[in-house]
C-alpha atoms as a PDB file:
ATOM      1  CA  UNK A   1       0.000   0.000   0.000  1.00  0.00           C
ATOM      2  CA  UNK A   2       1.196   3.088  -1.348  1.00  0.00           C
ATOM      3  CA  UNK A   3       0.650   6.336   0.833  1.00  0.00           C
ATOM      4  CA  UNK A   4       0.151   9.507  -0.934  1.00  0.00           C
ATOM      5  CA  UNK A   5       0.260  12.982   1.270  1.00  0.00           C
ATOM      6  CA  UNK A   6      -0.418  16.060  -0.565  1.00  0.00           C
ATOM      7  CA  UNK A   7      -2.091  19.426  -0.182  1.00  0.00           C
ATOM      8  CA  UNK A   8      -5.707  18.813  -0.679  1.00  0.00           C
ATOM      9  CA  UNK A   9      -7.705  20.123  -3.646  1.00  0.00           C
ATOM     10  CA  UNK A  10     -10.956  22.773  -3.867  1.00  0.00           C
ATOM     11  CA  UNK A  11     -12.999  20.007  -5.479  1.00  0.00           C
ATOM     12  CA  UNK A  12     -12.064  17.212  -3.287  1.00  0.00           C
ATOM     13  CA  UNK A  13     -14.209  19.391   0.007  1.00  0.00           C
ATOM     14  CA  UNK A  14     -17.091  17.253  -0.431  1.00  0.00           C
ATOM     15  CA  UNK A  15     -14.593  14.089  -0.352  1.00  0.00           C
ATOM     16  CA  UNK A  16     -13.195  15.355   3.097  1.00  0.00           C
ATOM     17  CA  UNK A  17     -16.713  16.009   4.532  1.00  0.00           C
ATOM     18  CA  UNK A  18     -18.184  12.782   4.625  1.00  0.00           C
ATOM     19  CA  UNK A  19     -14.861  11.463   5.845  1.00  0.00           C
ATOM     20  CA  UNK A  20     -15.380  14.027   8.865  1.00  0.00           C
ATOM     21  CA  UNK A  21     -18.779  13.377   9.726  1.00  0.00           C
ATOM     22  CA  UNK A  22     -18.538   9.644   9.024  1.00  0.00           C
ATOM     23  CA  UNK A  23     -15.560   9.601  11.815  1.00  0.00           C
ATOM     24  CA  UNK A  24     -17.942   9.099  14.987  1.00  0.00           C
ATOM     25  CA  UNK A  25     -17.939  11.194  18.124  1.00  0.00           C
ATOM     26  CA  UNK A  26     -13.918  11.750  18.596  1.00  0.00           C
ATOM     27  CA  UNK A  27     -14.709  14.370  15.636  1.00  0.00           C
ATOM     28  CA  UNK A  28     -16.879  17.169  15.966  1.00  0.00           C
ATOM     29  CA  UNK A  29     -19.264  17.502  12.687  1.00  0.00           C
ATOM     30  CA  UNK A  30     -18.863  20.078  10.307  1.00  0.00           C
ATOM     31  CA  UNK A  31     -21.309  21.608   7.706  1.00  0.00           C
ATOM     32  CA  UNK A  32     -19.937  22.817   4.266  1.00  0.00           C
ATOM     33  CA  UNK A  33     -19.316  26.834   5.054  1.00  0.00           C
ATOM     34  CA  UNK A  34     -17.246  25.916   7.802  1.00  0.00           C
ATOM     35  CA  UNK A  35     -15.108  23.300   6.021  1.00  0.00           C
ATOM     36  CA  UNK A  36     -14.551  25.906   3.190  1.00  0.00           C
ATOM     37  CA  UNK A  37     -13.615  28.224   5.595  1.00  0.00           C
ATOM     38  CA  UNK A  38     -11.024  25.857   7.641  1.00  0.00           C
ATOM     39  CA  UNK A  39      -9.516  25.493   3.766  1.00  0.00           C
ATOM     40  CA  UNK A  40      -9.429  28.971   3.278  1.00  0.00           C
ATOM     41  CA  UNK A  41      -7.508  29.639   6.625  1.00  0.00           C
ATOM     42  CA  UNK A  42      -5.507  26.879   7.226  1.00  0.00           C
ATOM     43  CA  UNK A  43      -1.624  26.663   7.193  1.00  0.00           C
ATOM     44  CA  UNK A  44      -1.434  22.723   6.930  1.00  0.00           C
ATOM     45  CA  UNK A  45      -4.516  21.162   4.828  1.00  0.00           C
ATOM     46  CA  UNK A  46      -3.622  17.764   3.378  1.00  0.00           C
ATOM     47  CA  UNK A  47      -5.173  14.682   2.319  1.00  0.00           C
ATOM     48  CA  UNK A  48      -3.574  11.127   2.084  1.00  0.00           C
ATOM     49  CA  UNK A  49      -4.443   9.178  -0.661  1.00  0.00           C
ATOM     50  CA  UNK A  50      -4.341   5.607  -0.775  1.00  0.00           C
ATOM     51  CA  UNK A  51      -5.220   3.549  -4.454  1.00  0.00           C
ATOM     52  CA  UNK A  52      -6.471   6.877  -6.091  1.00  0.00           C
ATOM     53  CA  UNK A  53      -8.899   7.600  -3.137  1.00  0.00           C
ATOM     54  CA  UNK A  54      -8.927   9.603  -0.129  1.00  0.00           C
ATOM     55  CA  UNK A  55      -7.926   7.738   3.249  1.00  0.00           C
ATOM     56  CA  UNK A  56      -8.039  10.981   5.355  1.00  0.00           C
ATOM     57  CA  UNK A  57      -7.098  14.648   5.954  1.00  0.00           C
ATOM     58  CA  UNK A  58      -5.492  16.440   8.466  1.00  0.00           C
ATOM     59  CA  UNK A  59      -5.892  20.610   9.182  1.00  0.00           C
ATOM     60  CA  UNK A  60      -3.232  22.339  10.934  1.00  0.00           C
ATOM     61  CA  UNK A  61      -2.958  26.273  12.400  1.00  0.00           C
ATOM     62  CA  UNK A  62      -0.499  28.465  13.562  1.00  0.00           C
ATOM     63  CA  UNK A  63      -0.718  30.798  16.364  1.00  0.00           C
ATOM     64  CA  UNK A  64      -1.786  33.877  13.609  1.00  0.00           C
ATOM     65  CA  UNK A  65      -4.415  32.582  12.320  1.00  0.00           C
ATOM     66  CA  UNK A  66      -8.384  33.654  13.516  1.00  0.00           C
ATOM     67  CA  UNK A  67      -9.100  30.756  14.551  1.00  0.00           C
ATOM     68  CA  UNK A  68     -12.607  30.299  16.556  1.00  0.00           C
ATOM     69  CA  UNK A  69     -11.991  26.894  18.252  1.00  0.00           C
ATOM     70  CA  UNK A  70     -12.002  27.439  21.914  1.00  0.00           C
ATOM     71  CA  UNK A  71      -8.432  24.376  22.314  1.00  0.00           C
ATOM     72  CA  UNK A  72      -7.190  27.135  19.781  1.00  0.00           C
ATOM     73  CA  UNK A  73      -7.748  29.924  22.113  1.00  0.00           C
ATOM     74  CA  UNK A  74      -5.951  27.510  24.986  1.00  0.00           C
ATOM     75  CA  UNK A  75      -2.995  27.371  23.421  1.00  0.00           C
ATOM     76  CA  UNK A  76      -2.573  30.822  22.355  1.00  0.00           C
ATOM     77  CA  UNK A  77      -3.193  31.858  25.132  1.00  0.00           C
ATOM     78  CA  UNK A  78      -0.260  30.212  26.903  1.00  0.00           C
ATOM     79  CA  UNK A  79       2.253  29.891  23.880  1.00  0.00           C
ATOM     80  CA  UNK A  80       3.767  31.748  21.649  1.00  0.00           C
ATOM     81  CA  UNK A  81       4.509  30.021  18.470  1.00  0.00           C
ATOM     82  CA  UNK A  82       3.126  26.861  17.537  1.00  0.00           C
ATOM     83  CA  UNK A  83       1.137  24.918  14.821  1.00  0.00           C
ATOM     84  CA  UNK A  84      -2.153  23.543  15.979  1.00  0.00           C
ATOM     85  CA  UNK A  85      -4.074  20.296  15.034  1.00  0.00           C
ATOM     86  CA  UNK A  86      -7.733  21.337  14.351  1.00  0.00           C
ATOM     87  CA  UNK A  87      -9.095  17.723  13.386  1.00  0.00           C
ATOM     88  CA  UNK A  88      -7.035  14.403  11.968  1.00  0.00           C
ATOM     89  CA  UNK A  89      -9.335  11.678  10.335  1.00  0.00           C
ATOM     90  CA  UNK A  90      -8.924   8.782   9.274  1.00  0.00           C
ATOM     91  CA  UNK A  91     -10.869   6.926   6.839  1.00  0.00           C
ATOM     92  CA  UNK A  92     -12.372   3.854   9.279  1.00  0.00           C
ATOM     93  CA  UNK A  93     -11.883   1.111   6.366  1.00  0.00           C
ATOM     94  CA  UNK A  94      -7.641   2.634   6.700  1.00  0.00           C
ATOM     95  CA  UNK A  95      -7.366   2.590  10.584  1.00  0.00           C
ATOM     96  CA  UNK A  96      -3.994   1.029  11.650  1.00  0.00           C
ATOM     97  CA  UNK A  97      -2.736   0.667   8.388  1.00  0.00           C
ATOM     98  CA  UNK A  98       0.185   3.619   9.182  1.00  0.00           C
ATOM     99  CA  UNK A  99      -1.596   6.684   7.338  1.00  0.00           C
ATOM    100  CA  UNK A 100      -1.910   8.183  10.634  1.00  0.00           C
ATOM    101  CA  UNK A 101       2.056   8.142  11.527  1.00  0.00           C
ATOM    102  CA  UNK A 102       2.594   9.316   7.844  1.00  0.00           C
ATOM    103  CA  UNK A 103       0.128  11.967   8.797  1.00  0.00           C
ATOM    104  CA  UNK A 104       2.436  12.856  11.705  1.00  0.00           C
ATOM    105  CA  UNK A 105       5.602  12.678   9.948  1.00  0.00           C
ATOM    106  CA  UNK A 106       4.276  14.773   7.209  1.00  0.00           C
ATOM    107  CA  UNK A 107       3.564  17.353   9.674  1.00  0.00           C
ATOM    108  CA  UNK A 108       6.812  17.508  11.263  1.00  0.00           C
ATOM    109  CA  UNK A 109       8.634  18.015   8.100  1.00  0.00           C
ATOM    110  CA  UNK A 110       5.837  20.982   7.421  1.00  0.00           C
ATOM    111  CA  UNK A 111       6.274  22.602  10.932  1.00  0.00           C
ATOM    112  CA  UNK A 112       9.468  22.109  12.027  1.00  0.00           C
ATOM    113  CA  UNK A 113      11.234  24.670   9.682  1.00  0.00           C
ATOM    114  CA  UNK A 114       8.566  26.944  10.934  1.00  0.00           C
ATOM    115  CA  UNK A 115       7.140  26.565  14.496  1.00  0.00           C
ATOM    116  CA  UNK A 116       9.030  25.561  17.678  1.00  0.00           C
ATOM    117  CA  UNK A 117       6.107  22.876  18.775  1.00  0.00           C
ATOM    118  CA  UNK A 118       3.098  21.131  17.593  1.00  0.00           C
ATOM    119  CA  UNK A 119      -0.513  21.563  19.502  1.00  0.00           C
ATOM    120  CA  UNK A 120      -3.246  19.267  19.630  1.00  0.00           C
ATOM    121  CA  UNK A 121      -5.981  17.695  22.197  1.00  0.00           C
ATOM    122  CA  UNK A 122      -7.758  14.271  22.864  1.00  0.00           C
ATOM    123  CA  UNK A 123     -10.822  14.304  23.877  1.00  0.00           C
ATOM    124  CA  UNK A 124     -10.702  12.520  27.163  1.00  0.00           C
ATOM    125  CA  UNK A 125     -13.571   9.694  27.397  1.00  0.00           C
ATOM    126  CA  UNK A 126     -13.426   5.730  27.988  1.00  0.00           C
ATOM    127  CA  UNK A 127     -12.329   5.421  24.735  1.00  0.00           C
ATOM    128  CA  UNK A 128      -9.348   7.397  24.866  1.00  0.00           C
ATOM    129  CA  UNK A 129      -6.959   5.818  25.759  1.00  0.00           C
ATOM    130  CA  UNK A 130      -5.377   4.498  21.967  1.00  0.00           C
ATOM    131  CA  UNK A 131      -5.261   8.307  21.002  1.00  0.00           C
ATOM    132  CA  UNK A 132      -3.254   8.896  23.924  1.00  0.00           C
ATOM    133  CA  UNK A 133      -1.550   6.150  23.596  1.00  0.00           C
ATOM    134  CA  UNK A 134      -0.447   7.367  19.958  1.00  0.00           C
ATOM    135  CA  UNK A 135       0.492  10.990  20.485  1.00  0.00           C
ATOM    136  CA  UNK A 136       2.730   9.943  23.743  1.00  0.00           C
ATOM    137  CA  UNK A 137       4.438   7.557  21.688  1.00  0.00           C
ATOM    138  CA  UNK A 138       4.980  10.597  19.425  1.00  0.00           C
ATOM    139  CA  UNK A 139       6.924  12.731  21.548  1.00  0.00           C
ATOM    140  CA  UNK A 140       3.320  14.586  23.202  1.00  0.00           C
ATOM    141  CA  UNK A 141       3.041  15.619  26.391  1.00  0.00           C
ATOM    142  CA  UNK A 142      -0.282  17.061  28.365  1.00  0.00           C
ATOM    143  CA  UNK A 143      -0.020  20.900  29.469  1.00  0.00           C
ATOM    144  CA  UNK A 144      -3.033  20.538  30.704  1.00  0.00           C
ATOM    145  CA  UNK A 145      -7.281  20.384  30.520  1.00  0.00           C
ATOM    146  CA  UNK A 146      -9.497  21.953  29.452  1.00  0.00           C
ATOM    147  CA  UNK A 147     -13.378  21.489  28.721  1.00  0.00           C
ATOM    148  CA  UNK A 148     -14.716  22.963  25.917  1.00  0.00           C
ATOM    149  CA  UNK A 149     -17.720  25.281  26.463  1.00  0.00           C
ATOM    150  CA  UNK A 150     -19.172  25.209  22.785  1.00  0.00           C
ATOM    151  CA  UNK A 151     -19.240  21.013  23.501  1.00  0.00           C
ATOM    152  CA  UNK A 152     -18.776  20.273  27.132  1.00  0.00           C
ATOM    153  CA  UNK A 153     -16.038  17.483  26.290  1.00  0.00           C
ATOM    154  CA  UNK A 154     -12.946  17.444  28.289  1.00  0.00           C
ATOM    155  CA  UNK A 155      -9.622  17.567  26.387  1.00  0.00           C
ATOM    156  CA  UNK A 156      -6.892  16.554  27.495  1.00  0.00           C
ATOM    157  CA  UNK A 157      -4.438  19.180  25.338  1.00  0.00           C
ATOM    158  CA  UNK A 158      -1.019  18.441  24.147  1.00  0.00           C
ATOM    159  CA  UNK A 159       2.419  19.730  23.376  1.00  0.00           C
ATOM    160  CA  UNK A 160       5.301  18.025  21.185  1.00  0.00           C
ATOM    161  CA  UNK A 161       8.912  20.209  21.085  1.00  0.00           C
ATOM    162  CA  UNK A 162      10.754  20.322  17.561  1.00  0.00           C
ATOM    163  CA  UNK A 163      14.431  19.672  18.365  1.00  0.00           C
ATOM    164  CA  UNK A 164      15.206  20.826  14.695  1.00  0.00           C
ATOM    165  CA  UNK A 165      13.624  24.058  14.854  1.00  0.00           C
ATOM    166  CA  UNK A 166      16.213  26.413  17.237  1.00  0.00           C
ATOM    167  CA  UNK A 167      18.830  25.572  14.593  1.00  0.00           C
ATOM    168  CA  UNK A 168      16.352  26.249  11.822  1.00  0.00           C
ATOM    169  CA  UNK A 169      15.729  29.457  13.210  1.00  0.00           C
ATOM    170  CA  UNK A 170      18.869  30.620  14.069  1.00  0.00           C
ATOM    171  CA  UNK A 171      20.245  29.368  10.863  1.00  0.00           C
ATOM    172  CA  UNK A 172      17.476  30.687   8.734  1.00  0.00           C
ATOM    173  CA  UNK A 173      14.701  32.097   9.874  1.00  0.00           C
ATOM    174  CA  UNK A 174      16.424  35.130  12.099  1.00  0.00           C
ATOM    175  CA  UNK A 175      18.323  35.806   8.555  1.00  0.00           C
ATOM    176  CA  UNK A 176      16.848  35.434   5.036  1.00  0.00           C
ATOM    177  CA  UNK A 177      14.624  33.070   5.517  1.00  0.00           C
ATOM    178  CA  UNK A 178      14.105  29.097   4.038  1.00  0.00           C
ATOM    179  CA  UNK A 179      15.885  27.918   0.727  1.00  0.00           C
ATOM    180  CA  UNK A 180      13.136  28.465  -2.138  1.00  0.00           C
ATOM    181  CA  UNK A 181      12.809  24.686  -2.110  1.00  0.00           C
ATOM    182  CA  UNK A 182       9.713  23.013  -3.721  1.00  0.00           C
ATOM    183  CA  UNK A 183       9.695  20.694  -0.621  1.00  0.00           C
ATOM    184  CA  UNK A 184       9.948  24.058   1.928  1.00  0.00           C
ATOM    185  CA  UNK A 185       7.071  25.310   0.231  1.00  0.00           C
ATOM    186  CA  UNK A 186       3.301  26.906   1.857  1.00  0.00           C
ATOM    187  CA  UNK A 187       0.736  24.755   1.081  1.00  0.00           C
ATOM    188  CA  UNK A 188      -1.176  25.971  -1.947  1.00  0.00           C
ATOM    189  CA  UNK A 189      -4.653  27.725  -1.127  1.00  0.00           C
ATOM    190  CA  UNK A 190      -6.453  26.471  -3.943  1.00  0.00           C
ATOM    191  CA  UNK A 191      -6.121  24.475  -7.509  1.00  0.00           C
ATOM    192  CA  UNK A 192      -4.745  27.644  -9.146  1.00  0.00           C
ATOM    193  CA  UNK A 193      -1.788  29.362  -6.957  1.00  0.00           C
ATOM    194  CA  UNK A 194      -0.050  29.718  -4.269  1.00  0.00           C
ATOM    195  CA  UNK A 195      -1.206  30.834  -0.679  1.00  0.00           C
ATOM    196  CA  UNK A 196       2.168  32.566  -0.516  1.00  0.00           C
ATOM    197  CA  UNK A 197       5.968  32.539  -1.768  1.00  0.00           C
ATOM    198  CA  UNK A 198       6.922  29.125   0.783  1.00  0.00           C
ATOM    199  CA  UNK A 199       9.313  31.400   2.683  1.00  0.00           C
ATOM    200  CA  UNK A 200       8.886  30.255   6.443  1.00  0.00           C
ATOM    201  CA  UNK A 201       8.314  33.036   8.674  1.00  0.00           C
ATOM    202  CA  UNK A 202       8.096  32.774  12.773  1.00  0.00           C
ATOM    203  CA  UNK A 203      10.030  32.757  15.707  1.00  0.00           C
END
């Protein structure tokens, strides 16, 4: 099996939709206008594609961004600089076969010339624990709880350090910024352009 990640496409929304609401209570649901606006917004917005078909997405934000979530406002509100998981799915027929660490690994490369840590949260519950169980394995630690007031879930929310990124930034970032490397690249906002000249920018 052959793992594809890429940035995902205008036309494929409706693709990434029914994978969201399809992906049981771990994910909260999402109508149309507010999936085209996480695309329109988001710093990280890729799909993995497995046999020519979508297996899953993953959306990613940076401190800038306005961002409504309330586990967004947690983090900003105690860090400076990071990128920030806003939802991960899986397709359910493609559940431990890997796309999930690819996912990860992915987003490291992404973030990790850009942002000193990676954000995220678990929703605690009985079922939790695999999640956790993942993201520790990962490198994630908890900074703490919160409960969500626009759900009520607890999260339990989560912090993974980049090793690689002081020397990035010193190296690069404080001077003239990132190589203009295809692979350093922004992720592209739509099927036509660019979202912006790949040129990491951050402390």
């Amino acid at each position: 099996m052959t793992i594809l990640i890429r940035d995902v496409r205008a036309h494929e929304l409706d693709a990434v939709l029914a994978l969201n609401n399809a992906a049981g209570p771990t994910i909260l649901p999402l109508d149309a206008a507010r999936l085209r606006q996480l695309h329109d917004t988001a710093d990280y917005f890729r799909v993995a594609e497995v046999d020519g078909h979508i297996a899953g997405f993953l959306v990613g934000f940076s401190q800038a961004a306005d961002h409504d979530s309330s586990n967004f406002r947690w983090f900003k509100q105690r860090f400076d600089a990071f990128l920030y998981i806003d939802r991960v799915v899986v397709a359910g027929s493609r559940r431990g076969a890997g796309v999930g660490r690819v996912f990860y690994a992915d987003l490291q490369s992404f973030a990790e010339v850009r942002w000193p840590q990676i954000a995220c949260e678990v929703f605690l519950d009985e079922g939790s624990d695999p999640a956790l169980l993942f993201h520790g394995t990962l490198g994630f630690q908890e900074a703490g709880q919160h409960v969500m007031a626009e759900s009520g879930k607890r999260c339990s929310m989560l912090v993974r350090p980049l090793r690689s990124h002081p020397w990035v930034r010193e190296h690069y970032l404080l001077g003239e910024g990132l190589p203009a490397e295809p692979w350093l690249a922004a992720r592209r906002i739509d099927d036509a352009g660019a979202r912006a000249d790949g040129r990491a920018t951050g402390t």
